[in-house]
N, C-alpha and C. Protein backbone atom coordinates (compact mmCIF):
# COMPACT_ATOMS: atom_id res chain seq x y z
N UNK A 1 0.82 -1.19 0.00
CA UNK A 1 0.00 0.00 0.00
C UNK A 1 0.87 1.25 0.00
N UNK A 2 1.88 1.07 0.74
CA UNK A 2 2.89 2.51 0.72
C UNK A 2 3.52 2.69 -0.72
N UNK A 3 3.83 1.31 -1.43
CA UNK A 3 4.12 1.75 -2.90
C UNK A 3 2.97 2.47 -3.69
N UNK A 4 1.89 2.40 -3.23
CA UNK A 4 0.77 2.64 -4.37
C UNK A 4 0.42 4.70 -4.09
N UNK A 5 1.08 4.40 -2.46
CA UNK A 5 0.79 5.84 -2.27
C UNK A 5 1.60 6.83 -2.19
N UNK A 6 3.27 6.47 -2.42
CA UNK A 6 4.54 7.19 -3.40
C UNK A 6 4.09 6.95 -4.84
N UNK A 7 3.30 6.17 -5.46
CA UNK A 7 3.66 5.96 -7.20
C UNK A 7 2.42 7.14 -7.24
N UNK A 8 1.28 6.86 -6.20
CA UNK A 8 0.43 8.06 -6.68
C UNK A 8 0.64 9.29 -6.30
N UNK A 9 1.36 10.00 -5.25
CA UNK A 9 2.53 11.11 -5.60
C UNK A 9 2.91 11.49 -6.12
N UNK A 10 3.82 10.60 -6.22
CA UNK A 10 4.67 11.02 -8.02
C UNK A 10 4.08 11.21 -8.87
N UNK A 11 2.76 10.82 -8.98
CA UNK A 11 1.83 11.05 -10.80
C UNK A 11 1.20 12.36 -9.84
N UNK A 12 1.04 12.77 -9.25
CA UNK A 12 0.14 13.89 -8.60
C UNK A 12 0.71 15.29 -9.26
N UNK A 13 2.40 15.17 -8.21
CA UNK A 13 3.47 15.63 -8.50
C UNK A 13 3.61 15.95 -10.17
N UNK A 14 3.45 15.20 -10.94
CA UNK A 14 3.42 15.25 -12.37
C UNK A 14 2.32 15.97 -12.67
N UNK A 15 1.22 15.78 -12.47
CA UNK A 15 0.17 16.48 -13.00
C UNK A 15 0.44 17.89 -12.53
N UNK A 16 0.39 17.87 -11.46
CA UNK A 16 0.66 19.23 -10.71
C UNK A 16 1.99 20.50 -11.27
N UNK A 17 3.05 19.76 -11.44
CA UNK A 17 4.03 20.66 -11.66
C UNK A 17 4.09 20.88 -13.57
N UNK A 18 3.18 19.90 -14.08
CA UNK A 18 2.90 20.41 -15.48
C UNK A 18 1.87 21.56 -15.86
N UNK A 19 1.10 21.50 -14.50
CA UNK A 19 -0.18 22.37 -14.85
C UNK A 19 0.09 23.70 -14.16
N UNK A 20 0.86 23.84 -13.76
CA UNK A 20 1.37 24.67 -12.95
C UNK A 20 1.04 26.05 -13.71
N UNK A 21 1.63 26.22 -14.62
CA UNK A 21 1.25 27.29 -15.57
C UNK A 21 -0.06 27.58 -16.65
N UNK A 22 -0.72 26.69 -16.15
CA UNK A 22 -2.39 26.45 -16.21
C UNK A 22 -2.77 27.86 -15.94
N UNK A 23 -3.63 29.10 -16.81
CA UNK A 23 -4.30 30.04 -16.50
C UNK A 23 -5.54 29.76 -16.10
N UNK A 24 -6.02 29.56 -14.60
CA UNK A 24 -7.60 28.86 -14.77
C UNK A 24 -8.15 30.48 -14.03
N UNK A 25 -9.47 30.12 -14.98
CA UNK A 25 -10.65 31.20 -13.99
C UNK A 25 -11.49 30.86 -12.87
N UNK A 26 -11.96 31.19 -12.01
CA UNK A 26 -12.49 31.20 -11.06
C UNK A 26 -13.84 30.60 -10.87
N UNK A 27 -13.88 28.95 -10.65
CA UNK A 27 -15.30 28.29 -10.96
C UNK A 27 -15.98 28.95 -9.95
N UNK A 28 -15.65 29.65 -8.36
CA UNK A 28 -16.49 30.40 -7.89
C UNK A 28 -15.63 31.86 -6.96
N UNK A 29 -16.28 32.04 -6.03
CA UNK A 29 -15.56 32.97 -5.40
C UNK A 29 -14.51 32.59 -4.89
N UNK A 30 -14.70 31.25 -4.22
CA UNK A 30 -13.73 31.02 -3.01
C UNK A 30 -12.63 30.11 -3.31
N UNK A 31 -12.51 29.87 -5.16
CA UNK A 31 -11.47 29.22 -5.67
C UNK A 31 -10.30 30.00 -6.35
N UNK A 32 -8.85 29.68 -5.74
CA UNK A 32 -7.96 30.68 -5.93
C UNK A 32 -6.60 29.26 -6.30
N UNK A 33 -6.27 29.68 -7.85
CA UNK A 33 -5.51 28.24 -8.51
C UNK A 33 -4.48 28.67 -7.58
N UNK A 34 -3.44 27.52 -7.33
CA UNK A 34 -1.93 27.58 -7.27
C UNK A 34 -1.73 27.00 -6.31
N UNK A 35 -0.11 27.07 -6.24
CA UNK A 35 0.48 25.98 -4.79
C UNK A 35 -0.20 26.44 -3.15
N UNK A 36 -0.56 25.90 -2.64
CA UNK A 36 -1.36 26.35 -1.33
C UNK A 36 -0.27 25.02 0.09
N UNK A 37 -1.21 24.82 0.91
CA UNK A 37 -1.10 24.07 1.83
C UNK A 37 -2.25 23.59 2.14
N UNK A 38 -2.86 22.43 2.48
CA UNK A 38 -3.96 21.58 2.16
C UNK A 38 -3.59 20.97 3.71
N UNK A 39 -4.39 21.44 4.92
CA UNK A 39 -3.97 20.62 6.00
C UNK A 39 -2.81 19.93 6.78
N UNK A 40 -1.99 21.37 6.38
CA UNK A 40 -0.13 20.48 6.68
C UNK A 40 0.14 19.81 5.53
N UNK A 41 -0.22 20.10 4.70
CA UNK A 41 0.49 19.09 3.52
C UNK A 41 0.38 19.91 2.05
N UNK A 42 1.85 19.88 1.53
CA UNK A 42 1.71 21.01 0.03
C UNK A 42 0.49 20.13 -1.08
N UNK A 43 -0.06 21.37 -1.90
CA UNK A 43 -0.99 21.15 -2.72
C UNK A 43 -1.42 22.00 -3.50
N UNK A 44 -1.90 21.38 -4.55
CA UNK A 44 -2.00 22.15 -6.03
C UNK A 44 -3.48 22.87 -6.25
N UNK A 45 -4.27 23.56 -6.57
CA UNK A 45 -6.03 23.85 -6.36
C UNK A 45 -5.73 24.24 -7.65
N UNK A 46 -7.02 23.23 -7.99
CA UNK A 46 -6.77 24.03 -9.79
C UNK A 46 -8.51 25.10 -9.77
N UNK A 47 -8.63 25.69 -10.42
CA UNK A 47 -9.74 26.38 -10.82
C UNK A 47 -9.62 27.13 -12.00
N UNK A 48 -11.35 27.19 -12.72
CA UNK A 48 -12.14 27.31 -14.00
C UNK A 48 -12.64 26.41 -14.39
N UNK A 49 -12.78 26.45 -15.95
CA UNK A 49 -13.92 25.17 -16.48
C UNK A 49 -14.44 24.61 -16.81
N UNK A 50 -12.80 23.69 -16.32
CA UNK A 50 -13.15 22.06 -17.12
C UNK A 50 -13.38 21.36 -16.26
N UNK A 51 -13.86 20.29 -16.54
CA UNK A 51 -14.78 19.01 -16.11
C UNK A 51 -14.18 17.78 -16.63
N UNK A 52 -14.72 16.79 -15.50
CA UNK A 52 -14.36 15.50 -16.16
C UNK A 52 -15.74 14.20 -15.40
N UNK A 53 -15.41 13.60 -15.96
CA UNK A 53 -16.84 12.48 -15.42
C UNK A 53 -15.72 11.16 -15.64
N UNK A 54 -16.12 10.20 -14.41
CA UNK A 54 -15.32 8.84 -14.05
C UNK A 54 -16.31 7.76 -13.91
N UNK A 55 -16.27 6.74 -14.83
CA UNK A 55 -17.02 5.65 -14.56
C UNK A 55 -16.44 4.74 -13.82
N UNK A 56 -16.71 4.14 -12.65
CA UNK A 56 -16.23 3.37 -11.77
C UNK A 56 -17.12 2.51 -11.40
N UNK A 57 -16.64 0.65 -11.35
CA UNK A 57 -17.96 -0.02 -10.74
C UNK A 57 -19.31 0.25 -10.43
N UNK A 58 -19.92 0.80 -11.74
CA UNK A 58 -21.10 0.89 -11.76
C UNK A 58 -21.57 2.51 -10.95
N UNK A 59 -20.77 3.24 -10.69
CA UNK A 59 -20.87 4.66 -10.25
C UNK A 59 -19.96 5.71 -11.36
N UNK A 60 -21.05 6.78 -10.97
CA UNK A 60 -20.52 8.04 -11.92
C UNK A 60 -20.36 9.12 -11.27
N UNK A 61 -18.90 9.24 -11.59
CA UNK A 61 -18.79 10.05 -10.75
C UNK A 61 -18.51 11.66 -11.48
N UNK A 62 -18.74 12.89 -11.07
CA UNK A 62 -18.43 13.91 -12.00
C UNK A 62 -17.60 15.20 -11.02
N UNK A 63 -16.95 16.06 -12.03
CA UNK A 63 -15.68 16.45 -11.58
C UNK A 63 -15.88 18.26 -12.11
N UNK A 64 -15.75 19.09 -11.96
CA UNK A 64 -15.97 20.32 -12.21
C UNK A 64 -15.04 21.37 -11.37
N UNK A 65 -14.34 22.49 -12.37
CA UNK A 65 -14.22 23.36 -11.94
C UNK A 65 -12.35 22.97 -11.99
N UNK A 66 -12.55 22.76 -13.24
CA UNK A 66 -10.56 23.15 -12.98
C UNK A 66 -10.39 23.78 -13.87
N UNK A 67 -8.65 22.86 -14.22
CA UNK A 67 -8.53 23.84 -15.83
C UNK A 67 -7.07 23.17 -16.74
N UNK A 68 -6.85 23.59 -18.11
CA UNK A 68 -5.96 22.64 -18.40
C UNK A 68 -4.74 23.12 -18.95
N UNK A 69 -4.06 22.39 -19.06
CA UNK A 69 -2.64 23.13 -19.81
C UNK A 69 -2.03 22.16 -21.39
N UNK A 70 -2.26 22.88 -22.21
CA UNK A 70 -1.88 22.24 -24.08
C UNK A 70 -0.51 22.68 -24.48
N UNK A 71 0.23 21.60 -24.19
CA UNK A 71 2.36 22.10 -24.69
C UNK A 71 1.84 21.22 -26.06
N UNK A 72 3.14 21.41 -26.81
CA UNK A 72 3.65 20.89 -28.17
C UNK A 72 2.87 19.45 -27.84
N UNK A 73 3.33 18.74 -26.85
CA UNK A 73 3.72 17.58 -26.35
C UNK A 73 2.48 16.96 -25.78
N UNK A 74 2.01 17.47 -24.89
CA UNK A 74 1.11 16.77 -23.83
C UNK A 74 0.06 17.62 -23.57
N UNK A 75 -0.89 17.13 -22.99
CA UNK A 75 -2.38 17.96 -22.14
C UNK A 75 -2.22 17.16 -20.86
N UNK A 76 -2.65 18.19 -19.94
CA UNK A 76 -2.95 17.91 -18.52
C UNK A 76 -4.18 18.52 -18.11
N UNK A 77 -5.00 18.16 -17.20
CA UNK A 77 -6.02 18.26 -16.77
C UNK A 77 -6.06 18.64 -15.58
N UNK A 78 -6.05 19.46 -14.63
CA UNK A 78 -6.37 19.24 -12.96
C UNK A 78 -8.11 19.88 -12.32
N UNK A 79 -8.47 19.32 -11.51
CA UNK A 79 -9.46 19.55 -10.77
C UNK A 79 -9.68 19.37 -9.39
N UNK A 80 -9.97 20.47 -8.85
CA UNK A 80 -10.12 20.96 -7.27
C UNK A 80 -8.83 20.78 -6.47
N UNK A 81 -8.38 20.34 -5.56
CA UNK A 81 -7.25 20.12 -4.80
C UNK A 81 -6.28 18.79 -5.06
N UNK A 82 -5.06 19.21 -5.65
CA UNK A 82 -4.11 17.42 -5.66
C UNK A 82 -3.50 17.93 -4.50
N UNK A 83 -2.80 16.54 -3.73
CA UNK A 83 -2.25 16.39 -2.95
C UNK A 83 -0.61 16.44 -3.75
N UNK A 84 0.31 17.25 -2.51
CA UNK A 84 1.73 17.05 -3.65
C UNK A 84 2.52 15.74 -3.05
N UNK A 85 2.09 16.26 -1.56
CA UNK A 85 3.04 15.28 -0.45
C UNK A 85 2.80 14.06 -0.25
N UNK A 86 3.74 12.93 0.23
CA UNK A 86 3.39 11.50 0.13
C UNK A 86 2.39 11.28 1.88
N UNK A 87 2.58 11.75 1.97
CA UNK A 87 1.33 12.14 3.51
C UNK A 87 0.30 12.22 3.43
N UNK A 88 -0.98 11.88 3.57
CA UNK A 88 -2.19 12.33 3.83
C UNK A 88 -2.15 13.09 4.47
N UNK A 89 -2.69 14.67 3.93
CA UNK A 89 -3.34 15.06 5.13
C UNK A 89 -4.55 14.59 6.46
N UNK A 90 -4.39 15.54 7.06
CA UNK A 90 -4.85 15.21 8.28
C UNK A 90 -6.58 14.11 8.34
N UNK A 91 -7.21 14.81 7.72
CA UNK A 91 -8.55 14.73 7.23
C UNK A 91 -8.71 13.68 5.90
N UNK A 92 -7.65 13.43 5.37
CA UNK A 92 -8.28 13.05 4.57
C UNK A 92 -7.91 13.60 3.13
N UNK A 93 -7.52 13.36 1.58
CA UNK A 93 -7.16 13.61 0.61
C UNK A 93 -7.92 14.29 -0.09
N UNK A 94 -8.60 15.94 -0.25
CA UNK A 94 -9.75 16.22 -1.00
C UNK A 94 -10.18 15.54 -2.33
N UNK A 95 -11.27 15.98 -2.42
CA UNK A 95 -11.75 15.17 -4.03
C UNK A 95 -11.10 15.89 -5.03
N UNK A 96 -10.71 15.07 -5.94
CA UNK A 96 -9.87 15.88 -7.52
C UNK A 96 -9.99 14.90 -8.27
N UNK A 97 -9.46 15.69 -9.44
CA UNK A 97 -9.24 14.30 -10.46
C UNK A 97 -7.84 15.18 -11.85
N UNK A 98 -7.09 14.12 -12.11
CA UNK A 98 -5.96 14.53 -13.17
C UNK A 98 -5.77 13.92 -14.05
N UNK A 99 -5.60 14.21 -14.62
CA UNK A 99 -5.10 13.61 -16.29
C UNK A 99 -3.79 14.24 -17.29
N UNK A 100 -3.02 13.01 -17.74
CA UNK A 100 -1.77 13.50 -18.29
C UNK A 100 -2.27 12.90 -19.41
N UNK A 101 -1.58 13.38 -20.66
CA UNK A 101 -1.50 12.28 -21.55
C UNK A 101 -0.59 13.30 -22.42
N UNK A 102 0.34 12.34 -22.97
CA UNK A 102 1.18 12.75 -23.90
C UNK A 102 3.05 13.00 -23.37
N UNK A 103 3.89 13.44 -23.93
CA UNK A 103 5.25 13.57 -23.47
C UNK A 103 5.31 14.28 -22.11
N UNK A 104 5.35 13.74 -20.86
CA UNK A 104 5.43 14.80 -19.43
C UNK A 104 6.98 14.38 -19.13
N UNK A 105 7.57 15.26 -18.72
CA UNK A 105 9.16 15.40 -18.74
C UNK A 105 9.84 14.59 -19.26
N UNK A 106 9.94 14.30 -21.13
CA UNK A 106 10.58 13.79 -21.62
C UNK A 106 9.67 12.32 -21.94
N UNK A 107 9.12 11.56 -20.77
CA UNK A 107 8.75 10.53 -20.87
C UNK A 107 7.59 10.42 -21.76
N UNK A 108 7.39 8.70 -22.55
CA UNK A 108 6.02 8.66 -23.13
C UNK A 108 5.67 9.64 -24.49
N UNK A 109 4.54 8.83 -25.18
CA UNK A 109 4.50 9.08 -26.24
C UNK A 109 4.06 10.66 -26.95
N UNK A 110 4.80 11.42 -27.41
CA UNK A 110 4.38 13.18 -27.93
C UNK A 110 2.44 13.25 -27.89
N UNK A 111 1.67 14.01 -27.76
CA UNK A 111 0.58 13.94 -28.18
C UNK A 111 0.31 15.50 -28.71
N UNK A 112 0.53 15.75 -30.19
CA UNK A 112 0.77 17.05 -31.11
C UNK A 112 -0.46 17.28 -31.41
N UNK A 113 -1.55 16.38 -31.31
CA UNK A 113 -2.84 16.22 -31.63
C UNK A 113 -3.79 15.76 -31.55
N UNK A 114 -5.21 15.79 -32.47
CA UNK A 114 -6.02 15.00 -31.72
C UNK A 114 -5.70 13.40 -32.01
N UNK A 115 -5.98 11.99 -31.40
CA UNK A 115 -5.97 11.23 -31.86
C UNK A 115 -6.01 10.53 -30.57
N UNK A 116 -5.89 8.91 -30.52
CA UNK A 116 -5.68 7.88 -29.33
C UNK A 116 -4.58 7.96 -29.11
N UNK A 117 -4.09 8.01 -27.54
CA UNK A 117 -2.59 8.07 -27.34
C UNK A 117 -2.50 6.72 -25.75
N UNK A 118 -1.06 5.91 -25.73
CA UNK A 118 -1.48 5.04 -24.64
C UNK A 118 -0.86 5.66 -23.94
N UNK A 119 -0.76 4.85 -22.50
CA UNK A 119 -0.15 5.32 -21.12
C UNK A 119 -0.17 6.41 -20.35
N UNK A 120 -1.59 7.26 -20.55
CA UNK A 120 -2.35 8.34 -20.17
C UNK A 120 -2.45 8.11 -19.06
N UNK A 121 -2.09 9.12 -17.98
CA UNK A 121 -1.96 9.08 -16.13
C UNK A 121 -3.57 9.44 -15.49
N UNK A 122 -3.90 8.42 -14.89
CA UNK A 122 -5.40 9.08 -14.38
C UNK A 122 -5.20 8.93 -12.67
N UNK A 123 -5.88 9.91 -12.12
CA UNK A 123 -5.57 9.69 -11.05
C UNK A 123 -7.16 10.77 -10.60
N UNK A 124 -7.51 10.03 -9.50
CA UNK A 124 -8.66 11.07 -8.87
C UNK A 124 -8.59 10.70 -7.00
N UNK A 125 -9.61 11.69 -6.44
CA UNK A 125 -10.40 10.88 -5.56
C UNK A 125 -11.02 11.22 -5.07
N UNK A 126 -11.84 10.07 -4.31
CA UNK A 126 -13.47 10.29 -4.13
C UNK A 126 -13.52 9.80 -2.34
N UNK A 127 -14.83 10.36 -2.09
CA UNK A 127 -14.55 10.11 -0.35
C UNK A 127 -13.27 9.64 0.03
N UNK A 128 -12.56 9.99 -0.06
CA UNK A 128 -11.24 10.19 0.60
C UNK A 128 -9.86 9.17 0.66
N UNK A 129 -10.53 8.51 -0.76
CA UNK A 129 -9.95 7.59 -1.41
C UNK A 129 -9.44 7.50 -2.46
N UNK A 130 -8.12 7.47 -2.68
CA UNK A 130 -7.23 7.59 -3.79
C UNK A 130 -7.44 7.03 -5.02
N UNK A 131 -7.62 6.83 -6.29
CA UNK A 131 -7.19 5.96 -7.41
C UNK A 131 -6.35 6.56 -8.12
N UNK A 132 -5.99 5.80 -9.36
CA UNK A 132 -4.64 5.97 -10.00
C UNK A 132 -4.67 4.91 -11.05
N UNK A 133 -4.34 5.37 -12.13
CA UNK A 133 -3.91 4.10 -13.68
C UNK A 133 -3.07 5.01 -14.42
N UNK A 134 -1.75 4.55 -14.47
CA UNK A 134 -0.74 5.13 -15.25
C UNK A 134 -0.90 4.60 -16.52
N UNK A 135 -1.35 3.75 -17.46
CA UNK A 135 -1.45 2.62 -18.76
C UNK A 135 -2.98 2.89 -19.31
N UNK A 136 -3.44 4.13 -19.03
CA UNK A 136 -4.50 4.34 -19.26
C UNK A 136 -4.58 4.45 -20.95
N UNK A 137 -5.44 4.25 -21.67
CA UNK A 137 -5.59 5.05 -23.20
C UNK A 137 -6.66 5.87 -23.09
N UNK A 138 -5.89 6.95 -23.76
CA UNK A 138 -7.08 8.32 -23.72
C UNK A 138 -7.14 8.64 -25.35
N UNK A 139 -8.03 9.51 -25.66
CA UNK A 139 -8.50 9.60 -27.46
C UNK A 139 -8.89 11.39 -27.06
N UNK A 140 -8.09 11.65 -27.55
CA UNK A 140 -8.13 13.37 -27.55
C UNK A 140 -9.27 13.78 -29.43
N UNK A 141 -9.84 14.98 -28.47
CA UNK A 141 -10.65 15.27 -29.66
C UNK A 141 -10.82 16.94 -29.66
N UNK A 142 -11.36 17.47 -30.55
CA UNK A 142 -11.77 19.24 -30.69
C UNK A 142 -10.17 20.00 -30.41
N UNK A 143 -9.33 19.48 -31.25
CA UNK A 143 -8.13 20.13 -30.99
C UNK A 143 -8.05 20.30 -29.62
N UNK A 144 -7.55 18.81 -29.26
CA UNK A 144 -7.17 18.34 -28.18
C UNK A 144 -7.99 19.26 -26.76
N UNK A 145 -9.42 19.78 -26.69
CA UNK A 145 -9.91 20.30 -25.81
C UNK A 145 -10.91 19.53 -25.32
N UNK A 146 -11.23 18.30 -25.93
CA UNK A 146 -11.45 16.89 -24.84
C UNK A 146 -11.36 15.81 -25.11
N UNK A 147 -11.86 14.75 -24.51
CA UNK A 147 -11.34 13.63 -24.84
C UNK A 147 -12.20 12.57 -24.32
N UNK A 148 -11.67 11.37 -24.05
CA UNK A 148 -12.25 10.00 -23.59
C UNK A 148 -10.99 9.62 -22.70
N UNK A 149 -10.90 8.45 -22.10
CA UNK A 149 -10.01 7.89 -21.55
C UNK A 149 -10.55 6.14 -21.01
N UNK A 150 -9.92 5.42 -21.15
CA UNK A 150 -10.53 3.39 -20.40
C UNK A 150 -9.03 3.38 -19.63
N UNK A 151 -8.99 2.39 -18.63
CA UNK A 151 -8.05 2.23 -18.36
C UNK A 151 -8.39 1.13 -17.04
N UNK A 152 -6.91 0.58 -15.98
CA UNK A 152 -7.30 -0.16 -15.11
C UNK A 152 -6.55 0.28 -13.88
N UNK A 153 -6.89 0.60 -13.02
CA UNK A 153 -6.70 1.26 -12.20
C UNK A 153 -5.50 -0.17 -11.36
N UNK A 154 -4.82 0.81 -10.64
CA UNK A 154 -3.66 -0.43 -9.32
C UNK A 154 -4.35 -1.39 -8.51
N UNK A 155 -5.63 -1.12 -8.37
CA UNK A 155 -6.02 -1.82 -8.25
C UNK A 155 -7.16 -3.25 -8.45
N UNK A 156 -7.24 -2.95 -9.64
CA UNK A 156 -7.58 -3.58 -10.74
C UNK A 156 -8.98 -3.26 -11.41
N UNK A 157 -9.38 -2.69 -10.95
CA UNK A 157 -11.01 -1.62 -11.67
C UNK A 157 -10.49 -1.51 -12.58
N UNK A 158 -11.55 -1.63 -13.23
CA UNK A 158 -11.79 -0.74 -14.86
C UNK A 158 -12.51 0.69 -14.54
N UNK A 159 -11.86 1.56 -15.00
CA UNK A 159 -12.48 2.47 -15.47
C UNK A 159 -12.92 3.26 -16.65
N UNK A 160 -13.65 4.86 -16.99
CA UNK A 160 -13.51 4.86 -18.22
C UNK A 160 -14.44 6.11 -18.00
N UNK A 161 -14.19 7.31 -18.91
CA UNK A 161 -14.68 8.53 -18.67
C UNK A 161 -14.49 9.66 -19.64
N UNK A 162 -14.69 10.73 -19.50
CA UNK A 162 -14.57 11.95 -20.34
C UNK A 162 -13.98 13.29 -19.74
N UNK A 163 -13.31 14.06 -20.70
CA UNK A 163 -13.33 15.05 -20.05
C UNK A 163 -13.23 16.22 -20.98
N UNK A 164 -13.23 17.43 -20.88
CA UNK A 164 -13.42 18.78 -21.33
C UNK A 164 -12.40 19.86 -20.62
N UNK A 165 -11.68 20.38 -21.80
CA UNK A 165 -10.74 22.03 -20.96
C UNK A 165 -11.87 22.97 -20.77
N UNK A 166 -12.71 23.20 -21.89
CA UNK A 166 -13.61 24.12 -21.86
C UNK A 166 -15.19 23.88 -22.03
């Protein structure tokens, strides 16, 4: 379990320090993007608005109010609070959800456009419970401003979902 919750760090960490330069707008008053502190523990708050929806064992789950970042290379996705640190905070991991897909520091396949790309990073969570599928395939569409994604999570779920920058 401690490997699953450094490997999902590190993809957090990834999402996070790619999106970093993410311009998001303000899904409400009290959302302010950027590096913060999340209960003793560093963390990323994304805000504006994009969305994403997660199919999980027969639940749907939906995601609102972030925002995304489009390099040469890759799209990233973030929504509401990632965790950066390998710690839980105190309370508990807020709900979010992330998505990589395409070249993130060097690694993995370029994504210049729209099309299916493999080994797309998904990572969310829900009541206060982590998931994560690094081997995900995602299918970028509308000049790369959304997409699809299937994949199998570490712990062996299937999942499978959508998402939107704008």
């Amino acid at each position: 379990m401690k490997n699953l919750v450094l490997i999902l760090s590190a993809t957090l960490a990834l999402v996070a320090v790619g999106a970093a330069t993410a311009q998001g707008g303000s899904a409400g008053v009290a959302c302010k993007s950027g590096n913060t502190m999340y209960q003793g523990v560093r963390a990323r708050t994304y805000c504006g608005t994009a969305t994403a929806v997660v199919k999980i064992a027969g639940r749907t789950l939906n995601y609102r109010g972030g925002s995304c970042t489009r390099t040469a290379v890759a799209i990233e996705l973030g929504i509401g609070t990632l965790i950066l640190d390998s710690k839980d905070p105190s309370g508990g991991p807020p709900r979010s959800f992330g998505i990589s897909v395409g070249r993130i520091f060097g690694v993995g396949k370029a994504a210049p456009r729209d099309g299916t790309y493999p080994s797309a990073t998904v990572v969310f969570v829900d009541n206060g419970k982590r998931y994560a599928a690094s081997t995900a395939v995602a299918t970028l569409q509308g000049g790369r401003t959304r997409g699809s994604f299937t994949g199998r999570l570490f712990t062996g779920e299937t999942i499978s979902g959508t998402f939107r920058c704008s």
